[in-house]
N, C-alpha and C. Protein backbone atom coordinates (compact mmCIF):
# COMPACT_ATOMS: atom_id res chain seq x y z
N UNK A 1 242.18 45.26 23.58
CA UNK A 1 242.13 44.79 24.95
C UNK A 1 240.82 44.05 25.21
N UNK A 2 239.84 44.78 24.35
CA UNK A 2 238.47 44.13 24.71
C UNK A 2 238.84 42.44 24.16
N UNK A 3 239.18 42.11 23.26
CA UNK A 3 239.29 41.21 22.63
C UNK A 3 240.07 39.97 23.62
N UNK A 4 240.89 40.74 23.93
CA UNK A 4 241.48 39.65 25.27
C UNK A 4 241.10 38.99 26.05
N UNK A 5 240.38 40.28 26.36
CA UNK A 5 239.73 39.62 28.08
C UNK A 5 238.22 38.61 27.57
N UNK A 6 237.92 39.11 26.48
CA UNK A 6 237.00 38.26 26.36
C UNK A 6 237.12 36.64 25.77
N UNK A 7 238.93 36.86 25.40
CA UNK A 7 238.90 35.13 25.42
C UNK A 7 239.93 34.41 26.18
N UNK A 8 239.91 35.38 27.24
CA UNK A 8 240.96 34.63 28.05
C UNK A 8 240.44 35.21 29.15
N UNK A 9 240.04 34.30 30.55
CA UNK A 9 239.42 34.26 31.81
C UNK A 9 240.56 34.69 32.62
N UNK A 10 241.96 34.73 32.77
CA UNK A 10 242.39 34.56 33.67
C UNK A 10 243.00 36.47 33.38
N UNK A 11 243.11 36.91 32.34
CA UNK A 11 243.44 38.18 31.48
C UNK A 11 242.20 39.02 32.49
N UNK A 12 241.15 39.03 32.50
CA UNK A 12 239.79 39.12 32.63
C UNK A 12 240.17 39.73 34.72
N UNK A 13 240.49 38.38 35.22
CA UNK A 13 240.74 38.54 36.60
C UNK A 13 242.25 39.35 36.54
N UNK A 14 243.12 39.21 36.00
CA UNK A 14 244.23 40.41 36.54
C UNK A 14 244.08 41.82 36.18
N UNK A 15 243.19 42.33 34.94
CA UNK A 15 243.01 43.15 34.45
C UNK A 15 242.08 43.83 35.82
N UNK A 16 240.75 42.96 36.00
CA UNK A 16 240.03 43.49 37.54
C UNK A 16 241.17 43.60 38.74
N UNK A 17 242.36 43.22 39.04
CA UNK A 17 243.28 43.05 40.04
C UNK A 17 244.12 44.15 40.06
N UNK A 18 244.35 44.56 38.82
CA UNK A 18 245.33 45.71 38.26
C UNK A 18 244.15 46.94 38.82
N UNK A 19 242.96 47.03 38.30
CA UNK A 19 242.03 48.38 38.74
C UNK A 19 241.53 48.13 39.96
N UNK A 20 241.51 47.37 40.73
CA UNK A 20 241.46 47.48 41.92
C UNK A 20 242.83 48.35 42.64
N UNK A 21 244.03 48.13 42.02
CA UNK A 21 245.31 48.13 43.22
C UNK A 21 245.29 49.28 42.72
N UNK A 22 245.40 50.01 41.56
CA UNK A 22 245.51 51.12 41.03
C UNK A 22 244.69 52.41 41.67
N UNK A 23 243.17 52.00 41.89
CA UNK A 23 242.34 52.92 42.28
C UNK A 23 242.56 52.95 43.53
N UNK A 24 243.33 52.36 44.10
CA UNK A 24 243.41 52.38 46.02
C UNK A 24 244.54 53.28 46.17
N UNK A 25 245.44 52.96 45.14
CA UNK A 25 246.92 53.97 45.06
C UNK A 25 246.69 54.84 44.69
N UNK A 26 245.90 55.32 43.80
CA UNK A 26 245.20 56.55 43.51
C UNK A 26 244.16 57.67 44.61
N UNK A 27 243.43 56.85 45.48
CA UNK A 27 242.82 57.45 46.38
C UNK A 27 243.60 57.49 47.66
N UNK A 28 244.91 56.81 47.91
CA UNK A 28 245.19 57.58 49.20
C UNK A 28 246.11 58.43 48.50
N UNK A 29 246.67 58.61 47.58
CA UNK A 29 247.77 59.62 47.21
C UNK A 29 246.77 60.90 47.17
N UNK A 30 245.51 60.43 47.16
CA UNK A 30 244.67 62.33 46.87
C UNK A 30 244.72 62.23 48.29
N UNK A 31 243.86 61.06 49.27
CA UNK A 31 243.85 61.57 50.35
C UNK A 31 245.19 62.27 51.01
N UNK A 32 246.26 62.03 50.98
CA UNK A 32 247.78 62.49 50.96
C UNK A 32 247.96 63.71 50.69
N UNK A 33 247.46 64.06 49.70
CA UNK A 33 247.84 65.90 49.13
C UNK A 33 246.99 66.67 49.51
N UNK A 34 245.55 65.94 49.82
CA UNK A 34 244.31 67.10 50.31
C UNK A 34 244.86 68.33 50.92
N UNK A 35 244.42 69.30 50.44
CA UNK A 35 244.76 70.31 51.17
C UNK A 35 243.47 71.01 51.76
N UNK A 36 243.14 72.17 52.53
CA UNK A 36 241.77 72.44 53.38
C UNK A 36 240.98 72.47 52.29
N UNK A 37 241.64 73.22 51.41
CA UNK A 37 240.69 73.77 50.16
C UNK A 37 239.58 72.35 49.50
N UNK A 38 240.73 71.50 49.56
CA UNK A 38 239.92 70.03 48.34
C UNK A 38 238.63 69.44 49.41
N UNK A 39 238.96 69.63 50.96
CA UNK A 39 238.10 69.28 52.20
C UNK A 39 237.13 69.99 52.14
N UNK A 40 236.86 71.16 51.48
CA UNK A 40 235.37 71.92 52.10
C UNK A 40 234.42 71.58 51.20
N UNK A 41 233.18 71.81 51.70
CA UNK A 41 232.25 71.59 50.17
C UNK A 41 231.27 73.14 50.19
């Protein structure tokens, strides 16, 4: 994969596009399940 992105620019920007959308779907699905317990510190 490293090899990709480093010779192809546009590989480079969807790969950053893909971990962007991913980590947002990822953080409201936790925010979603929180339960009191995951809320306290």
């Amino acid at each position: 994969m490293i090899d990709l992105i480093s010779r192809h620019q546009k590989a480079t920007q969807d790969y950053l596009e893909y971990r962007r959308e991913l980590e947002g779907m990822t953080a409201d699905l936790a925010a979603r399940r929180a339960t009191r317990f995951d809320t306290t510190c």
